[in-house]
Protein backbone atom coordinates (compact mmCIF):
# COMPACT_ATOMS: atom_id res chain seq x y z
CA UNK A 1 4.99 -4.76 -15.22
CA UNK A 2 3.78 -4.83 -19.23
CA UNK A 3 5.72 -4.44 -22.14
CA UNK A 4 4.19 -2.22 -24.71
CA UNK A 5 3.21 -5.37 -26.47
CA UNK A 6 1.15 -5.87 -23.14
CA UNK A 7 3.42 -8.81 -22.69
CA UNK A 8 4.23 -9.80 -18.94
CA UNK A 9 7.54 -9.04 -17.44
CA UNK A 10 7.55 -12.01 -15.00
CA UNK A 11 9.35 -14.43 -16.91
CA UNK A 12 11.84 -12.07 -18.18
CA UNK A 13 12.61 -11.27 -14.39
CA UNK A 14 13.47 -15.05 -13.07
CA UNK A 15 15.29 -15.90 -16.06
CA UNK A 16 17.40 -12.67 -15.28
CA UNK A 17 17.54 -13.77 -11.55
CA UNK A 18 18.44 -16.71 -12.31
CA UNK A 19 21.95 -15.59 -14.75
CA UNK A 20 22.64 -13.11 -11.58
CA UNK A 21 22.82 -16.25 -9.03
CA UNK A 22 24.76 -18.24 -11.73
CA UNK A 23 27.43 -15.50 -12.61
CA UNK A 24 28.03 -14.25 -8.65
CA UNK A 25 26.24 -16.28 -5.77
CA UNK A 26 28.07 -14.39 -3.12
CA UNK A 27 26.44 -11.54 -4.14
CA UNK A 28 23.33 -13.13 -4.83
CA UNK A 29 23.00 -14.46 -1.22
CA UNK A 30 22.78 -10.96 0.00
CA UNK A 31 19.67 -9.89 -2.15
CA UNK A 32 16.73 -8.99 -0.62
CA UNK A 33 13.19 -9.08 -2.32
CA UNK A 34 9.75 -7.41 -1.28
CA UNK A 35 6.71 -8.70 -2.00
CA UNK A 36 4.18 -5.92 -1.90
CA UNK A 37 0.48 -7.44 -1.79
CA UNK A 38 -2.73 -6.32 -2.66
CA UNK A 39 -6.36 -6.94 -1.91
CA UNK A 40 -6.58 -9.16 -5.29
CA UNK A 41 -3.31 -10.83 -4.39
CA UNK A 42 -4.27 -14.69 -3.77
CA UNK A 43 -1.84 -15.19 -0.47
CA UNK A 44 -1.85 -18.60 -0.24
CA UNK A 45 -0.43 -18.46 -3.82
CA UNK A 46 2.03 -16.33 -3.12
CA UNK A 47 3.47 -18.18 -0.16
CA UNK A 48 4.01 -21.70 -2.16
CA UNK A 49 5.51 -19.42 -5.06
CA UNK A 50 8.10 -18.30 -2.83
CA UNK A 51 8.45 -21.72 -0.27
CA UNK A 52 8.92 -23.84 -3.80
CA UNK A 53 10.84 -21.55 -6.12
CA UNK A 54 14.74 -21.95 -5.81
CA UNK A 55 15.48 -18.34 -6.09
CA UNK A 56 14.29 -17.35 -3.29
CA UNK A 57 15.95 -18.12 0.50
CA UNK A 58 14.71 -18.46 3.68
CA UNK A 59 14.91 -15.07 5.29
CA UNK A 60 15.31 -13.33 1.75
CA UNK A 61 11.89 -12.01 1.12
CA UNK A 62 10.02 -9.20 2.99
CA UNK A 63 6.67 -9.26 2.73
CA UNK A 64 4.52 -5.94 2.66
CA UNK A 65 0.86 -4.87 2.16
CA UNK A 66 0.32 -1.87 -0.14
CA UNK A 67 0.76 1.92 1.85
CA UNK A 68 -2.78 3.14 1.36
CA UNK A 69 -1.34 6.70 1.76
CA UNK A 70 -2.12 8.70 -1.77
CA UNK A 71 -3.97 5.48 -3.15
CA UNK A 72 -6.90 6.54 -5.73
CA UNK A 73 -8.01 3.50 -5.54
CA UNK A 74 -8.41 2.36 -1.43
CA UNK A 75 -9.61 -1.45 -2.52
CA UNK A 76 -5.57 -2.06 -3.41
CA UNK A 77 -4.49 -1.59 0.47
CA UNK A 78 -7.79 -3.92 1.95
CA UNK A 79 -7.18 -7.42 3.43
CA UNK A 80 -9.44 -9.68 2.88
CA UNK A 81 -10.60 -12.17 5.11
CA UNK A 82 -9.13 -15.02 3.24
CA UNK A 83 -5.57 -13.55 3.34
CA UNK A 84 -5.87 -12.68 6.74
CA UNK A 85 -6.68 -16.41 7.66
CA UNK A 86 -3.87 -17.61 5.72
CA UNK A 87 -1.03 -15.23 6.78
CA UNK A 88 -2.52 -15.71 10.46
CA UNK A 89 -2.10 -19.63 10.13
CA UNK A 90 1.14 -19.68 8.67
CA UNK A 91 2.54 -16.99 11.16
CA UNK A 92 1.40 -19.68 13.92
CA UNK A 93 3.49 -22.27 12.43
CA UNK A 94 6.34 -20.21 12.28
CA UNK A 95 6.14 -19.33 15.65
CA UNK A 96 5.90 -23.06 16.81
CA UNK A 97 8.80 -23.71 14.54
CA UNK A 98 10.80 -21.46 15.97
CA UNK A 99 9.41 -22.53 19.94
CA UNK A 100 10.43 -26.05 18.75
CA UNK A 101 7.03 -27.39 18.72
CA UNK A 102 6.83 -28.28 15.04
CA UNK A 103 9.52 -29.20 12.21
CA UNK A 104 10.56 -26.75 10.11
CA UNK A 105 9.38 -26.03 6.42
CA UNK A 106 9.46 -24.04 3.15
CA UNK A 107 6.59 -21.93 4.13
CA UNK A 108 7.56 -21.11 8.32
CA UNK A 109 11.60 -20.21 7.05
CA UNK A 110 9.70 -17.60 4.33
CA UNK A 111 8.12 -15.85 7.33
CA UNK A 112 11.18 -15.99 9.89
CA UNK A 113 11.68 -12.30 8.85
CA UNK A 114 8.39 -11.14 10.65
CA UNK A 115 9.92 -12.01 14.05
CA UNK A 116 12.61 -9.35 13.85
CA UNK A 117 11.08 -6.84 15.49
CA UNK A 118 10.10 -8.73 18.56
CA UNK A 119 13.53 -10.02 18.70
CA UNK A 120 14.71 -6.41 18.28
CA UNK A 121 12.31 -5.47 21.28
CA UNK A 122 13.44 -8.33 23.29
CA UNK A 123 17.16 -7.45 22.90
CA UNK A 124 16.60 -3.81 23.95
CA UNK A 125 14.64 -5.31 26.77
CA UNK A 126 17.66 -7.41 28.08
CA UNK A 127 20.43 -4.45 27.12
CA UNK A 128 20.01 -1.67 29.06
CA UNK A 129 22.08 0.80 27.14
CA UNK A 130 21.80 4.37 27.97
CA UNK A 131 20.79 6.61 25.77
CA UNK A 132 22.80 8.89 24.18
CA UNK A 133 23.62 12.59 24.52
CA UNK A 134 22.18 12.81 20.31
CA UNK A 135 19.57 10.70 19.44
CA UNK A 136 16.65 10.29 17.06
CA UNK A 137 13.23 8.28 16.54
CA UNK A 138 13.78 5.01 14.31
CA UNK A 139 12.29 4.66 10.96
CA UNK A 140 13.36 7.59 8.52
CA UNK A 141 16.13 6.49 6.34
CA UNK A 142 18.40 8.64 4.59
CA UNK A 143 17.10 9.70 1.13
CA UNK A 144 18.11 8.66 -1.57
CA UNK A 145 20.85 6.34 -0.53
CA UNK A 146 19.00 2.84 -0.78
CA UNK A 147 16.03 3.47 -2.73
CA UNK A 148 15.50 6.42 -5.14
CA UNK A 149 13.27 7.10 -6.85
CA UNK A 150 13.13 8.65 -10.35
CA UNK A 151 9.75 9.37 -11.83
CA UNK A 152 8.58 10.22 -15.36
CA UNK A 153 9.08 13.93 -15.16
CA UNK A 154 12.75 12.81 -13.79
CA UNK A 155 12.25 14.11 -10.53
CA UNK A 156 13.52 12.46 -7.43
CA UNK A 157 11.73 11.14 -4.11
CA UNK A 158 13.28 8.92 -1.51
CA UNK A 159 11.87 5.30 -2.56
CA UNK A 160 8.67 4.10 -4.41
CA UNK A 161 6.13 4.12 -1.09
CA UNK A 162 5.83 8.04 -1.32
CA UNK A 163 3.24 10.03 -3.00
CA UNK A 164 4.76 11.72 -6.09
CA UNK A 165 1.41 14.52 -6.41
CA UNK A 166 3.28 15.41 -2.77
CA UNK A 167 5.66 18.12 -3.39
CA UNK A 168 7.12 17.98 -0.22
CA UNK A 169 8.28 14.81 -0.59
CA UNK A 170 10.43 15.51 -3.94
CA UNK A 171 14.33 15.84 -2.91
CA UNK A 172 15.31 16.81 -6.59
CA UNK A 173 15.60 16.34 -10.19
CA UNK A 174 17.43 14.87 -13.11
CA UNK A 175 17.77 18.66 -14.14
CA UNK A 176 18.88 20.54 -10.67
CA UNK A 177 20.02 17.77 -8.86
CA UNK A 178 19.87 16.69 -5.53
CA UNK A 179 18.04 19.35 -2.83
CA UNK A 180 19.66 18.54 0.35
CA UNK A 181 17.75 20.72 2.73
CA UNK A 182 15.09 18.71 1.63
CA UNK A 183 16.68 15.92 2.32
CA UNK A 184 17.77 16.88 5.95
CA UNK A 185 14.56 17.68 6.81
CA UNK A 186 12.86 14.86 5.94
CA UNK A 187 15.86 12.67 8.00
CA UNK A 188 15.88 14.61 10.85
CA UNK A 189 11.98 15.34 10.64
CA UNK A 190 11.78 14.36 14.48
CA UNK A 191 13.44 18.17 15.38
CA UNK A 192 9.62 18.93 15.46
CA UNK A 193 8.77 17.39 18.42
CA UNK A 194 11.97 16.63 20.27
CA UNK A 195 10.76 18.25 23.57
CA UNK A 196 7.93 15.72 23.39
CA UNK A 197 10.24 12.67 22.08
CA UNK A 198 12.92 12.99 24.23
CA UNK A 199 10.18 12.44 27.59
CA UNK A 200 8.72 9.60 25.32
CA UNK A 201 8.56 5.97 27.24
CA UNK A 202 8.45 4.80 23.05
CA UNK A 203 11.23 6.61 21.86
CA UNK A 204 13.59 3.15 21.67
CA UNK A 205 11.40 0.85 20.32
CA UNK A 206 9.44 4.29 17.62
CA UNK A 207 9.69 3.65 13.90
CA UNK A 208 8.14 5.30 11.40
CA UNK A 209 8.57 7.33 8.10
CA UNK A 210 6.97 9.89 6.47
CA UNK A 211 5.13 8.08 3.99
CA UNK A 212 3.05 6.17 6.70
CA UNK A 213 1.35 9.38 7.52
CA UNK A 214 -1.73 10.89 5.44
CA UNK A 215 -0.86 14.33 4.64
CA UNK A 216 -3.15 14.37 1.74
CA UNK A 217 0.02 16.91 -0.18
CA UNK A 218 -0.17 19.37 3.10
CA UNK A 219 2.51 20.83 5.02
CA UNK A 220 3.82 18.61 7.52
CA UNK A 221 2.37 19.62 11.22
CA UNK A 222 3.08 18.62 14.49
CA UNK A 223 -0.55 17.36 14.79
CA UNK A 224 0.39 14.78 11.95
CA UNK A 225 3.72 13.88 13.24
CA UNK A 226 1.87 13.75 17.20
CA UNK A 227 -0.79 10.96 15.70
CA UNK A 228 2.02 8.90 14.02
CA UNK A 229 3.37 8.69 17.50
CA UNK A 230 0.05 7.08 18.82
CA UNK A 231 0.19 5.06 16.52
CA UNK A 232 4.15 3.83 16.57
CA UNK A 233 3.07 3.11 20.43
CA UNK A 234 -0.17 1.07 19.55
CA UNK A 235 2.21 -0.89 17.70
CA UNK A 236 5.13 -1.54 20.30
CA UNK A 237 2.10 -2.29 22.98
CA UNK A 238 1.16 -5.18 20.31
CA UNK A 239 4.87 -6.15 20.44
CA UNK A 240 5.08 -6.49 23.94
CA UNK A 241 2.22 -8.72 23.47
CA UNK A 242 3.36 -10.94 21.37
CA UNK A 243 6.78 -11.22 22.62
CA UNK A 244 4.95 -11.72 26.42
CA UNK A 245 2.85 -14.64 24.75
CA UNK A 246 6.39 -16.02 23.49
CA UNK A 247 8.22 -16.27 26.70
CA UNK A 248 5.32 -17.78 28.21
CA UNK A 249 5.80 -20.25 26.25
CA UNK A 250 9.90 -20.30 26.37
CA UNK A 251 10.94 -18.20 23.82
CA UNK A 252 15.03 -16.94 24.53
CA UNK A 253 15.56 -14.45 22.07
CA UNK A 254 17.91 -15.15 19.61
CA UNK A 255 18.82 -18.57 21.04
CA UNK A 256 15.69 -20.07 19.68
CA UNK A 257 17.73 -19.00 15.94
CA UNK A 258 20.11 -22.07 16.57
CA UNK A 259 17.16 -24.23 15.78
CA UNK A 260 16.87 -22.54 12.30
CA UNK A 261 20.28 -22.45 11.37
CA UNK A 262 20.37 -26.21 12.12
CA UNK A 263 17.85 -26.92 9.91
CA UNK A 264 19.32 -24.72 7.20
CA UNK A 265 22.54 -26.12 7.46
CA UNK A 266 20.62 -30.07 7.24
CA UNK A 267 18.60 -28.29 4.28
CA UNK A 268 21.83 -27.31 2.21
């Protein structure tokens, strides 16, 4: 972000992250930071910014490539080839980090976070919990509650990742408030295809919202929400992958996070 001036905001922002840490810690220790990246981001950068700089914990920052839904300019949401080598190499250290194969370090506690959803899989894999009698596809948050949204025209959407040229996606105003059939709908979106969800072998493991999928400012179909679903699946199949590569290899599920709360506790 630029001041009028055209002066950076960057400094401005540590020095103020820094007086929040100093005046409540506590509190501090529960903030959470994403890093959204772009095709001119330099990753390695990015990484040592975040391993070396003290305001930022292991486990603290989420890292996320920019949602090429509504983009005007498709470049932003491209990987290049150089990123991809580097977030491929330093996802391999974590994961010998946390199989014990390597120490840990700066850059492998960063990326800890990216193992939560095949430690969420593996848990629901070892559970067996039935299912119960009301029940609903993961991924859709609820409005407004975490993230809002307020644009320049002071009307409301449910967090920054939606397209603001889709009216669909505006839950209210500064002026009229919040519209909370809006809002229902876009929580409980998955009434669409229930019949179809319910018989799902995914439906456990499905998570996605509404701004993943390309409506280009239409309607929401069935057909759109349908496609989503191939892909959520796609994605849980690469899980399964992953996780099966893992516990070839003697991965426990949440055991293996003893190791990394040693080290933390050594590290503090």
């Amino acid at each position: 972000r630029r001041f009028k001036t055209g002066k950076g905001s960057f400094d401005i922002i540590l020095e103020n992250l820094s007086r929040l840490k100093a005046y409540n810690e506590e509190y501090y220790s529960k903030v959470l930071f994403n890093c959204v990246i772009s095709s001119s981001s330099d990753l390695e950068n990015i990484y040592r910014f975040y391993s070396e700089e003290e305001l930022f914990e292991a486990g603290t920052v989420n890292f996320n490539y920019v949602n090429p839904v509504g983009l005007k300019d498709e470049t932003l949401s491209r990987i290049t080839q150089k990123n991809f080598r580097v977030h491929r190499l330093a996802y391999i250290k974590m994961i010998l980090s946390v199989l014990e194969k390597r120490k840990w370090d700066a850059q492998s506690r960063l990326l800890r976070r990216e193992l939560q959803d095949i430690e969420l899989l593996y848990e629901q894999l070892h559970s067996h919990v039935a299912e119960g009698k009301k029940t609903h596809h993961g991924g859709p948050c609820i409005p407004a509650v975490r993230r809002l949204f307020v644009d320049t025209k002071g009307e409301f959407f449910p967090c920054e990742r939606v397209s603001e040229e889709d009216s669909e996606m505006c839950i209210g105003s500064l002026d009229s408030g919040f519209d909370f059939d809006k809002m229902s709908f876009l929580l409980n979106h998955g009434k669409m295809i229930k019949e179809k969800c319910l018989g799902c072998w995914n439906l456990r493991m499905c998570a996605y919202c509404l701004a993943q999928i390309p409506k280009d400012n239409q309607i929401l179909t069935e057909n759109m929400l349908l496609q989503q679903c191939e892909n959520s699946k796609e994605s849980t199949l690469l899980l399964l992958y992953k996780l099966c590569i893992l516990v070839e290899f003697g991965y426990k599920g949440n055991e293996n996070l003893q190791v990394l709360n040693k080290e933390c506790i050594w590290k503090n």
